[in-house]
PDB file of N, CA and C in Angstrom:
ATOM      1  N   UNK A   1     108.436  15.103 123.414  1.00  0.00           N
ATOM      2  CA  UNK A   1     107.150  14.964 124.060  1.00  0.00           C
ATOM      3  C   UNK A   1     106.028  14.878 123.035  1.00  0.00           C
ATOM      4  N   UNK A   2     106.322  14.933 121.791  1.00  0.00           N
ATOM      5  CA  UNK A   2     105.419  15.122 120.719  1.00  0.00           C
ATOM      6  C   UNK A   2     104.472  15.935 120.467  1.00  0.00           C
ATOM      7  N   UNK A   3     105.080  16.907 121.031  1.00  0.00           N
ATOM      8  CA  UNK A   3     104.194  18.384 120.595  1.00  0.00           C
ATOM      9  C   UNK A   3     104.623  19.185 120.024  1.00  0.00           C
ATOM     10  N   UNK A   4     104.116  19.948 119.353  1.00  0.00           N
ATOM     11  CA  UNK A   4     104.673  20.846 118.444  1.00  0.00           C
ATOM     12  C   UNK A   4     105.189  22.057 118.881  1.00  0.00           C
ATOM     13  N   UNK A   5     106.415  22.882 119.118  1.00  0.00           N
ATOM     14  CA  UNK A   5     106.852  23.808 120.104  1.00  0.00           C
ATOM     15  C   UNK A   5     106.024  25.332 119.738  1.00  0.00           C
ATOM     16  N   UNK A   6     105.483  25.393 118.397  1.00  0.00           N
ATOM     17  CA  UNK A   6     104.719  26.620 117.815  1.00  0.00           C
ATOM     18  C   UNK A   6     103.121  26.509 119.026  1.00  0.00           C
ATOM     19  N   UNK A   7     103.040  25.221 118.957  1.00  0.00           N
ATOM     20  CA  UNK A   7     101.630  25.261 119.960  1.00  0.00           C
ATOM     21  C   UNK A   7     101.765  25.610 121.579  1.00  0.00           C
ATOM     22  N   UNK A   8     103.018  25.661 122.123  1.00  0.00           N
ATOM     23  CA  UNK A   8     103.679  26.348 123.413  1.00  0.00           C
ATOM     24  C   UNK A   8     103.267  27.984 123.667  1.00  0.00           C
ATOM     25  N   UNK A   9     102.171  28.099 124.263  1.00  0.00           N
ATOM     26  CA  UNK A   9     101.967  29.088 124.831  1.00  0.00           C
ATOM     27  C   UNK A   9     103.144  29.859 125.763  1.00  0.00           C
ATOM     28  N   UNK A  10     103.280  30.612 125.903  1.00  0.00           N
ATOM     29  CA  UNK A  10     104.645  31.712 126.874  1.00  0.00           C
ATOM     30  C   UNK A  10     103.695  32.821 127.363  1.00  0.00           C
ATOM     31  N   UNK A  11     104.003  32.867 128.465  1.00  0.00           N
ATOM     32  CA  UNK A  11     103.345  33.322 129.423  1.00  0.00           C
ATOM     33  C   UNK A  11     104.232  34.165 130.355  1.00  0.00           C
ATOM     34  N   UNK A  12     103.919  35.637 131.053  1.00  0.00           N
ATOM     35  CA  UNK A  12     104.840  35.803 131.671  1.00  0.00           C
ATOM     36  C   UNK A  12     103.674  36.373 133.182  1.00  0.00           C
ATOM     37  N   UNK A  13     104.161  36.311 134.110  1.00  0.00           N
ATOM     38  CA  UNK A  13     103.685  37.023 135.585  1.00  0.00           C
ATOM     39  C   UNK A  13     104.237  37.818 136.264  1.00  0.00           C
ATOM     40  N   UNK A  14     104.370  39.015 137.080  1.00  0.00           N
ATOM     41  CA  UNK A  14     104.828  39.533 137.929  1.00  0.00           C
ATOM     42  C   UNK A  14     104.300  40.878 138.374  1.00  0.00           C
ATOM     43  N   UNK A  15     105.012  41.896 138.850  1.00  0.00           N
ATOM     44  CA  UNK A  15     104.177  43.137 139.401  1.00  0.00           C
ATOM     45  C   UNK A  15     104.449  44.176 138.391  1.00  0.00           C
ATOM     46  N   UNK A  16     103.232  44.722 138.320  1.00  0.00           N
ATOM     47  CA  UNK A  16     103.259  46.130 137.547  1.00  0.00           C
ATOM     48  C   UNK A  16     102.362  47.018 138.775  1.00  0.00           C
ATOM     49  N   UNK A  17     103.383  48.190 138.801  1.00  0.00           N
ATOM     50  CA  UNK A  17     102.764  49.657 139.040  1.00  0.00           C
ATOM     51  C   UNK A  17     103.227  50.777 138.212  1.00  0.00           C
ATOM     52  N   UNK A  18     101.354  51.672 137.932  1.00  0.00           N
ATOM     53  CA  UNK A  18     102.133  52.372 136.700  1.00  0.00           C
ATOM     54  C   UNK A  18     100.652  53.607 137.475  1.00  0.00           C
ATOM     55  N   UNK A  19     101.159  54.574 136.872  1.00  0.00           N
ATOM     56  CA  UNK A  19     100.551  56.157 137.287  1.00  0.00           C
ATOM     57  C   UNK A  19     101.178  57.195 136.150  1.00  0.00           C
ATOM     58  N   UNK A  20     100.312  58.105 135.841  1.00  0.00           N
ATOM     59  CA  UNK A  20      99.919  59.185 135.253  1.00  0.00           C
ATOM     60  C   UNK A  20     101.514  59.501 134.766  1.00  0.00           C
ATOM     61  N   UNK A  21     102.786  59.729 136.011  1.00  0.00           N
ATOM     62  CA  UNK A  21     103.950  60.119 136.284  1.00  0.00           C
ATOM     63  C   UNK A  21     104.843  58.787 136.650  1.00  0.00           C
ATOM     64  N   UNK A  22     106.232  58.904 135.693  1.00  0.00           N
ATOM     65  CA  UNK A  22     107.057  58.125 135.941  1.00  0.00           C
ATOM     66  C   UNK A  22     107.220  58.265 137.647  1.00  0.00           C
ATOM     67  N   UNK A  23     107.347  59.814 137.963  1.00  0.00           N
ATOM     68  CA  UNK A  23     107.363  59.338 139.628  1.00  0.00           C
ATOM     69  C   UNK A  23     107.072  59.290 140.345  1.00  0.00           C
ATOM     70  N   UNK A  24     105.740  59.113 140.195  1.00  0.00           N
ATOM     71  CA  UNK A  24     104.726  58.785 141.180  1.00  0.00           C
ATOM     72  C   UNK A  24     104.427  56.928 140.856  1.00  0.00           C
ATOM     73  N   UNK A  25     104.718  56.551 139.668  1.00  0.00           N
ATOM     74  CA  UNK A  25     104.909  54.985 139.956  1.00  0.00           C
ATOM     75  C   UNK A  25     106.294  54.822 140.716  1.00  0.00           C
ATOM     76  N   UNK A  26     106.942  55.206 140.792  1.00  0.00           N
ATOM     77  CA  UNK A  26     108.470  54.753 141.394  1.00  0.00           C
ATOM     78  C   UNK A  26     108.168  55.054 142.952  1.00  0.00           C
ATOM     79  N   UNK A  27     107.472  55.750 143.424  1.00  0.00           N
ATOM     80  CA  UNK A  27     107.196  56.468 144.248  1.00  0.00           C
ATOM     81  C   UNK A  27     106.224  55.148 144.939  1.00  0.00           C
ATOM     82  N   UNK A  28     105.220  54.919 144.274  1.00  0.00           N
ATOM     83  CA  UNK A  28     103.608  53.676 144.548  1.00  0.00           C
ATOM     84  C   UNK A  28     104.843  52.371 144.886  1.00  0.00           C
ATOM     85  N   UNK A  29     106.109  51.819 143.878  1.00  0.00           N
ATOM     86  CA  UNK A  29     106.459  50.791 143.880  1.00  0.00           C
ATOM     87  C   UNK A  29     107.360  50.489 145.138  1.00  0.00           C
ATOM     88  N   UNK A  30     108.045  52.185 145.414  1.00  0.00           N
ATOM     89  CA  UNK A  30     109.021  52.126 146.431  1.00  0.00           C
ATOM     90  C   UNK A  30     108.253  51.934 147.894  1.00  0.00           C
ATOM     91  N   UNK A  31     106.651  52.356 148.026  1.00  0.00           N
ATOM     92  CA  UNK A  31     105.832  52.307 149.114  1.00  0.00           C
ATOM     93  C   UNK A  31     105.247  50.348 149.218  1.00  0.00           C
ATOM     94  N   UNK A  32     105.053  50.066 148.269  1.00  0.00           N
ATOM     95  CA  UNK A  32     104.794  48.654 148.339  1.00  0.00           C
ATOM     96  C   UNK A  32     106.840  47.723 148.412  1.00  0.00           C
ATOM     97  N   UNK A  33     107.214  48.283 147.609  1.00  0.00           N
ATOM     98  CA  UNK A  33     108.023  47.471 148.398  1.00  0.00           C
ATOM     99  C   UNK A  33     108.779  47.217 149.776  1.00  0.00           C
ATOM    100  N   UNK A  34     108.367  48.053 150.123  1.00  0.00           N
ATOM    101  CA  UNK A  34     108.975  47.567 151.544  1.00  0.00           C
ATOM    102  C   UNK A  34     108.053  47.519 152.569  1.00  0.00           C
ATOM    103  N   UNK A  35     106.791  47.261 151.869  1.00  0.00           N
ATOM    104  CA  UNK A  35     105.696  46.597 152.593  1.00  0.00           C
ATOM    105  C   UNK A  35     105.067  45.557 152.725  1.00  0.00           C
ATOM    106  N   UNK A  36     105.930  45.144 151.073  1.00  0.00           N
ATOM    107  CA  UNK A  36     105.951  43.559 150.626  1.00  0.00           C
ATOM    108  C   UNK A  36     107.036  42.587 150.659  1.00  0.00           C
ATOM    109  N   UNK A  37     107.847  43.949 150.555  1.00  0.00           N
ATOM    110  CA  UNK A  37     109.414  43.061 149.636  1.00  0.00           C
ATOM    111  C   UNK A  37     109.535  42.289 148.317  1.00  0.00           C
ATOM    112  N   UNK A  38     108.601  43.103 147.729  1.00  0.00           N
ATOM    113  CA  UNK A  38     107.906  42.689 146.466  1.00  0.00           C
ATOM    114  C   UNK A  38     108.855  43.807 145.172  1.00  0.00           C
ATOM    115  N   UNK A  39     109.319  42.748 144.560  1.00  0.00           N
ATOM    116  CA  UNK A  39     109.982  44.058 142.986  1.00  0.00           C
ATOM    117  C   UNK A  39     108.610  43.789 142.441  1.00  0.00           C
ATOM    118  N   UNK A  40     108.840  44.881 141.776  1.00  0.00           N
ATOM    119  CA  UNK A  40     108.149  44.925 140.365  1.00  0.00           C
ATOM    120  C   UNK A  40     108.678  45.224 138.891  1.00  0.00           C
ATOM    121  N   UNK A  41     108.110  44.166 137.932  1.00  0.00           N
ATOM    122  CA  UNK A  41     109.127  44.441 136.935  1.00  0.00           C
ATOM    123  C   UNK A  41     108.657  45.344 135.911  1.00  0.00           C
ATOM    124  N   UNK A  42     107.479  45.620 135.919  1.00  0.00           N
ATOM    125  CA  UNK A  42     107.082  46.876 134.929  1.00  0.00           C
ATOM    126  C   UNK A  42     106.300  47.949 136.157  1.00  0.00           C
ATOM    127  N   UNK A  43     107.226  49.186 135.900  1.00  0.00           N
ATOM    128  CA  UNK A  43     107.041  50.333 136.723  1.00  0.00           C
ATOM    129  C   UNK A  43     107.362  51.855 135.567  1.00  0.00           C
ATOM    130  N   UNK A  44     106.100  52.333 135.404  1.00  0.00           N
ATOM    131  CA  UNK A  44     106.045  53.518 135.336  1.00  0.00           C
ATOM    132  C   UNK A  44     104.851  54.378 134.384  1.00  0.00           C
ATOM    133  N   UNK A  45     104.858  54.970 133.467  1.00  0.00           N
ATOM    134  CA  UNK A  45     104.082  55.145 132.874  1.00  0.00           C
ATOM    135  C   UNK A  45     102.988  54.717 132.019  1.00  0.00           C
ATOM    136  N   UNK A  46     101.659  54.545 132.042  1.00  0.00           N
ATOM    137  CA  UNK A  46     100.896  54.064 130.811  1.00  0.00           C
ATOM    138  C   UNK A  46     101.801  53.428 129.518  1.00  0.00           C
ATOM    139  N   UNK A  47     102.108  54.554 129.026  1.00  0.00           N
ATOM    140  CA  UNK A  47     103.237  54.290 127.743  1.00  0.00           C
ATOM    141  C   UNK A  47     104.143  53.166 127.899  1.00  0.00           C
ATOM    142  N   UNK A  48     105.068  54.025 128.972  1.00  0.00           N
ATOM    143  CA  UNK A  48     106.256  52.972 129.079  1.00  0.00           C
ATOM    144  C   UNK A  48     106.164  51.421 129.800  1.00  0.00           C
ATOM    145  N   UNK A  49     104.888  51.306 130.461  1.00  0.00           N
ATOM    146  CA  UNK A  49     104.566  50.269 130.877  1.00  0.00           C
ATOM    147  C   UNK A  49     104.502  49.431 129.541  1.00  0.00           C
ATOM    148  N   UNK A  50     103.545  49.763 128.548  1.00  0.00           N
ATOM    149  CA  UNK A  50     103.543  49.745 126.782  1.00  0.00           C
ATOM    150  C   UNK A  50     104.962  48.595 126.130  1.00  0.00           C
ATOM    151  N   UNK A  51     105.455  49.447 126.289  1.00  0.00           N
ATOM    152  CA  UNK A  51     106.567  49.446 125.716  1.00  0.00           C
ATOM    153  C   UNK A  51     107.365  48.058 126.472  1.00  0.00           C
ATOM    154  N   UNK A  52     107.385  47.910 127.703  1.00  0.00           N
ATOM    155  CA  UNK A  52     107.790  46.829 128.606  1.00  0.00           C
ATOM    156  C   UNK A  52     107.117  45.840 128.385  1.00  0.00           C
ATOM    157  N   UNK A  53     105.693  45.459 128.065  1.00  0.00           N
ATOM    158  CA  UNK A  53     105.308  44.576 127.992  1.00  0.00           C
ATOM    159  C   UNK A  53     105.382  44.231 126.189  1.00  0.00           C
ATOM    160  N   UNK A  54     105.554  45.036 125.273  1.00  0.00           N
ATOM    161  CA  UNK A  54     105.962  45.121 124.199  1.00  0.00           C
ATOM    162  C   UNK A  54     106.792  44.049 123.765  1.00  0.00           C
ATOM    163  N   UNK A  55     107.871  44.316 125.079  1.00  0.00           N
ATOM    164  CA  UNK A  55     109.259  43.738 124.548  1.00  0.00           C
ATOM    165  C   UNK A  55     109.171  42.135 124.748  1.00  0.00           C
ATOM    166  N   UNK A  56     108.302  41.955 125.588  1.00  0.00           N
ATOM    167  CA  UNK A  56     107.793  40.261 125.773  1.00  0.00           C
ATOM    168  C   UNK A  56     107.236  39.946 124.911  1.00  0.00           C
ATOM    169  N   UNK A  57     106.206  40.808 124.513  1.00  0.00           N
ATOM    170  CA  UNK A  57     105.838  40.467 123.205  1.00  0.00           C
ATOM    171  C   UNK A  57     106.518  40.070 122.526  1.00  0.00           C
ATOM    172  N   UNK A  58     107.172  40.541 121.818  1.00  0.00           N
ATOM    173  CA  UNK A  58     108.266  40.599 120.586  1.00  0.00           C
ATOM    174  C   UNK A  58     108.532  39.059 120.681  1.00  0.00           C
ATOM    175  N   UNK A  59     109.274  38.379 121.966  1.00  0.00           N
ATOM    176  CA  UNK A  59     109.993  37.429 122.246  1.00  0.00           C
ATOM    177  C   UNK A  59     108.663  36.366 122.290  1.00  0.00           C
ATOM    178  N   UNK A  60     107.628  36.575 122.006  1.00  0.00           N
ATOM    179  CA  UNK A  60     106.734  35.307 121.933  1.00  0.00           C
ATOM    180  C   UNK A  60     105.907  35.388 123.065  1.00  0.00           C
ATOM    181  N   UNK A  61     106.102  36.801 124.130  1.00  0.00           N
ATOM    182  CA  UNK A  61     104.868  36.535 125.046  1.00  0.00           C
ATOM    183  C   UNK A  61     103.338  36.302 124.526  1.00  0.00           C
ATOM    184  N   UNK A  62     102.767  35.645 125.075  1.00  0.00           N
ATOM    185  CA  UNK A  62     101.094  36.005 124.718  1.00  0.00           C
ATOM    186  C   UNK A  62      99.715  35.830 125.823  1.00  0.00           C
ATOM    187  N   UNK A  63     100.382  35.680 126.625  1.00  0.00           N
ATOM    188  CA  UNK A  63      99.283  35.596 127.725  1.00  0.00           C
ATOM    189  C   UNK A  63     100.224  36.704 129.201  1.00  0.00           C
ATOM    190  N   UNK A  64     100.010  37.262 130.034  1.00  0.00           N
ATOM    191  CA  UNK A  64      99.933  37.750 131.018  1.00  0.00           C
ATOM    192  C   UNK A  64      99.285  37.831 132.089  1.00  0.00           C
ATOM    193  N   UNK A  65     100.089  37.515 133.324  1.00  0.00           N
ATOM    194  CA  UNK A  65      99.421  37.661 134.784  1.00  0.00           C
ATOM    195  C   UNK A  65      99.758  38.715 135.308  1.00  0.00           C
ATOM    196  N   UNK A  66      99.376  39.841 135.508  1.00  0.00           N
ATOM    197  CA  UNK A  66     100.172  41.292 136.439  1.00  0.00           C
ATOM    198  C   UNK A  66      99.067  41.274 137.762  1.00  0.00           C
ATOM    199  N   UNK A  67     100.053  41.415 138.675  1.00  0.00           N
ATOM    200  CA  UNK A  67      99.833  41.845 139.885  1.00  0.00           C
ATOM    201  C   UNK A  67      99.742  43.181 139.760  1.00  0.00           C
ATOM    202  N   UNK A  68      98.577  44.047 140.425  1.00  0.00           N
ATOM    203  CA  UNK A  68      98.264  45.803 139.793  1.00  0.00           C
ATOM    204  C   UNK A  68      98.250  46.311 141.169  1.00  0.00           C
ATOM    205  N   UNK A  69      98.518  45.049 142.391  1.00  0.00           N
ATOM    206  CA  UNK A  69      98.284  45.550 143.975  1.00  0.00           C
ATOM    207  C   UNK A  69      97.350  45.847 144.590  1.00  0.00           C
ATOM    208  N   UNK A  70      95.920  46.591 143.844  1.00  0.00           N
ATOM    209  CA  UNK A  70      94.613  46.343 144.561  1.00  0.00           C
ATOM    210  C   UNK A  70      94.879  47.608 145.880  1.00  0.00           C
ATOM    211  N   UNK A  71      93.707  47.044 146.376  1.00  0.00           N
ATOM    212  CA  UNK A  71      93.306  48.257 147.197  1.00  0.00           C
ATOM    213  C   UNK A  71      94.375  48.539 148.334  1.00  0.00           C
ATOM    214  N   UNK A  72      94.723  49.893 148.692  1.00  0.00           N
ATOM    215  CA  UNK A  72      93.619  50.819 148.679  1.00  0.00           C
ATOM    216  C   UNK A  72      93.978  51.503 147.371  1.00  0.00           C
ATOM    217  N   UNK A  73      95.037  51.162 146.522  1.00  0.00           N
ATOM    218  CA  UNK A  73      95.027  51.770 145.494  1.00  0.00           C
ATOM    219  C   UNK A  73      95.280  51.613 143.905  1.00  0.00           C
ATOM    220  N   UNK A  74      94.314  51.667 143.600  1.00  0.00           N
ATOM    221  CA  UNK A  74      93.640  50.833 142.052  1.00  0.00           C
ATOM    222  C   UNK A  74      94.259  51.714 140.874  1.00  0.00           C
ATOM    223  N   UNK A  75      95.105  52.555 141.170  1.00  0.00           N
ATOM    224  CA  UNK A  75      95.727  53.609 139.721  1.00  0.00           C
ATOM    225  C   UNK A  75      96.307  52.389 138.795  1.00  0.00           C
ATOM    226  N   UNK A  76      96.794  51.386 139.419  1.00  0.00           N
ATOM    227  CA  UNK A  76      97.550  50.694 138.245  1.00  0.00           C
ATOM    228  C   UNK A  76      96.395  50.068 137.588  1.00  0.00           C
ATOM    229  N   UNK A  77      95.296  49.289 137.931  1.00  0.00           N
ATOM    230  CA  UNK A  77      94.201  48.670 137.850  1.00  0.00           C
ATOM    231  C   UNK A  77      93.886  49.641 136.760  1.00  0.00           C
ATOM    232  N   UNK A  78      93.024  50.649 137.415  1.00  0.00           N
ATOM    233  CA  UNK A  78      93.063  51.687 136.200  1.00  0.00           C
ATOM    234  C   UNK A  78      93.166  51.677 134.786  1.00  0.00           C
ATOM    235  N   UNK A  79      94.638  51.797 134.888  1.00  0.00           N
ATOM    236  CA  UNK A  79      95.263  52.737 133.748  1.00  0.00           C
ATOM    237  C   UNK A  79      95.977  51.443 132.868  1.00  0.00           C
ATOM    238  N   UNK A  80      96.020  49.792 133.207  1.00  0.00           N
ATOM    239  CA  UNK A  80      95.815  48.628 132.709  1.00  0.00           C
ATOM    240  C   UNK A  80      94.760  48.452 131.447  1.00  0.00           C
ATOM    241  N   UNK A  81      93.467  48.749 132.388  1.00  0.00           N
ATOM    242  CA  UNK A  81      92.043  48.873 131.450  1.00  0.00           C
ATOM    243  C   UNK A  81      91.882  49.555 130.664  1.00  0.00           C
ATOM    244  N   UNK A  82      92.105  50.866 131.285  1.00  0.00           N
ATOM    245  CA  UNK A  82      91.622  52.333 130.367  1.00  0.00           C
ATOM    246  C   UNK A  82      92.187  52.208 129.070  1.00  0.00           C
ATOM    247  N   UNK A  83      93.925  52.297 129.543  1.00  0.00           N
ATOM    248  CA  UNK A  83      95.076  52.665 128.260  1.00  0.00           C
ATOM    249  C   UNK A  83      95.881  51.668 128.097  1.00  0.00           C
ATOM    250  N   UNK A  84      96.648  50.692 129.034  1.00  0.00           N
ATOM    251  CA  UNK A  84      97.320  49.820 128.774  1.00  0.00           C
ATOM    252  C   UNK A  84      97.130  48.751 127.595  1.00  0.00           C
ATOM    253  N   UNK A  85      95.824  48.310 128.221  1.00  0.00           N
ATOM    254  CA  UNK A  85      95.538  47.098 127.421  1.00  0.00           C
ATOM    255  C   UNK A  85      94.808  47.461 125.764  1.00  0.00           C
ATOM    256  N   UNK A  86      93.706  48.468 125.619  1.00  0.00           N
ATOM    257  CA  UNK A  86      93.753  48.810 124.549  1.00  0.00           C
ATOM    258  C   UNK A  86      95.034  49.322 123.876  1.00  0.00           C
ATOM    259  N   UNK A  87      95.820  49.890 124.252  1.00  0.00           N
ATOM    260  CA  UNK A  87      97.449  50.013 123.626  1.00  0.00           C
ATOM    261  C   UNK A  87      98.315  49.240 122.928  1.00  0.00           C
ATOM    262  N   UNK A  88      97.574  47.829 123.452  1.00  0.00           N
ATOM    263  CA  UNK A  88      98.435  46.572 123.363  1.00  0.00           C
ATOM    264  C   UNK A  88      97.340  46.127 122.559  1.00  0.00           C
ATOM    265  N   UNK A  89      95.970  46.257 122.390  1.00  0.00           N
ATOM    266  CA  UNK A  89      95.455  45.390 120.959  1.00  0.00           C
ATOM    267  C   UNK A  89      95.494  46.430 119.938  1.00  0.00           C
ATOM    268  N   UNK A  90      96.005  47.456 119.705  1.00  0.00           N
ATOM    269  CA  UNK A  90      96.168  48.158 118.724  1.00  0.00           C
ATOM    270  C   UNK A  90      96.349  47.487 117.724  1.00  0.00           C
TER     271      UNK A  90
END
């Protein structure tokens, strides 16, 4: 196609819920899913949310879409802004 594959942006999308407590996200994800029928692929702590999106990193992620679920409850929204994302421009 004559492009250079280094200039290929990678991108990844899907659901994150994350809270204070591993189980109280498992807990937020297990209440949306079966209200959505929605997985989510990063679920749980500030940190370990970290660490999950880390690992995309590694593999060449660089842009992200997360679904955080929105109202009525914004903890993932949150804790994205607060700690997540500064975590990740460290």
């Amino acid at each position: 196609m004559g492009r250079d594959p280094a200039t290929v942006r990678r991108s990844w999308g899907g659901g994150c819920v994350c809270a204070p407590t591993q189980a109280h996200a498992e807990r937020i994800a297990g209440e949306r899913h079966r209200a959505d029928e929605e997985n989510f692929d990063f679920v749980g702590t500030p940190v370990h949310v970290v660490e999950q999106m880390r690992a995309f990193i590694d593999l060449g992620v660089d842009y992200f879409m997360v679904d955080c679920g929105g109202f009525p409850n914004l903890t993932t929204l949150e804790l994205l802004v607060n700690e997540i994302l500064p975590a990740l421009n460290d």
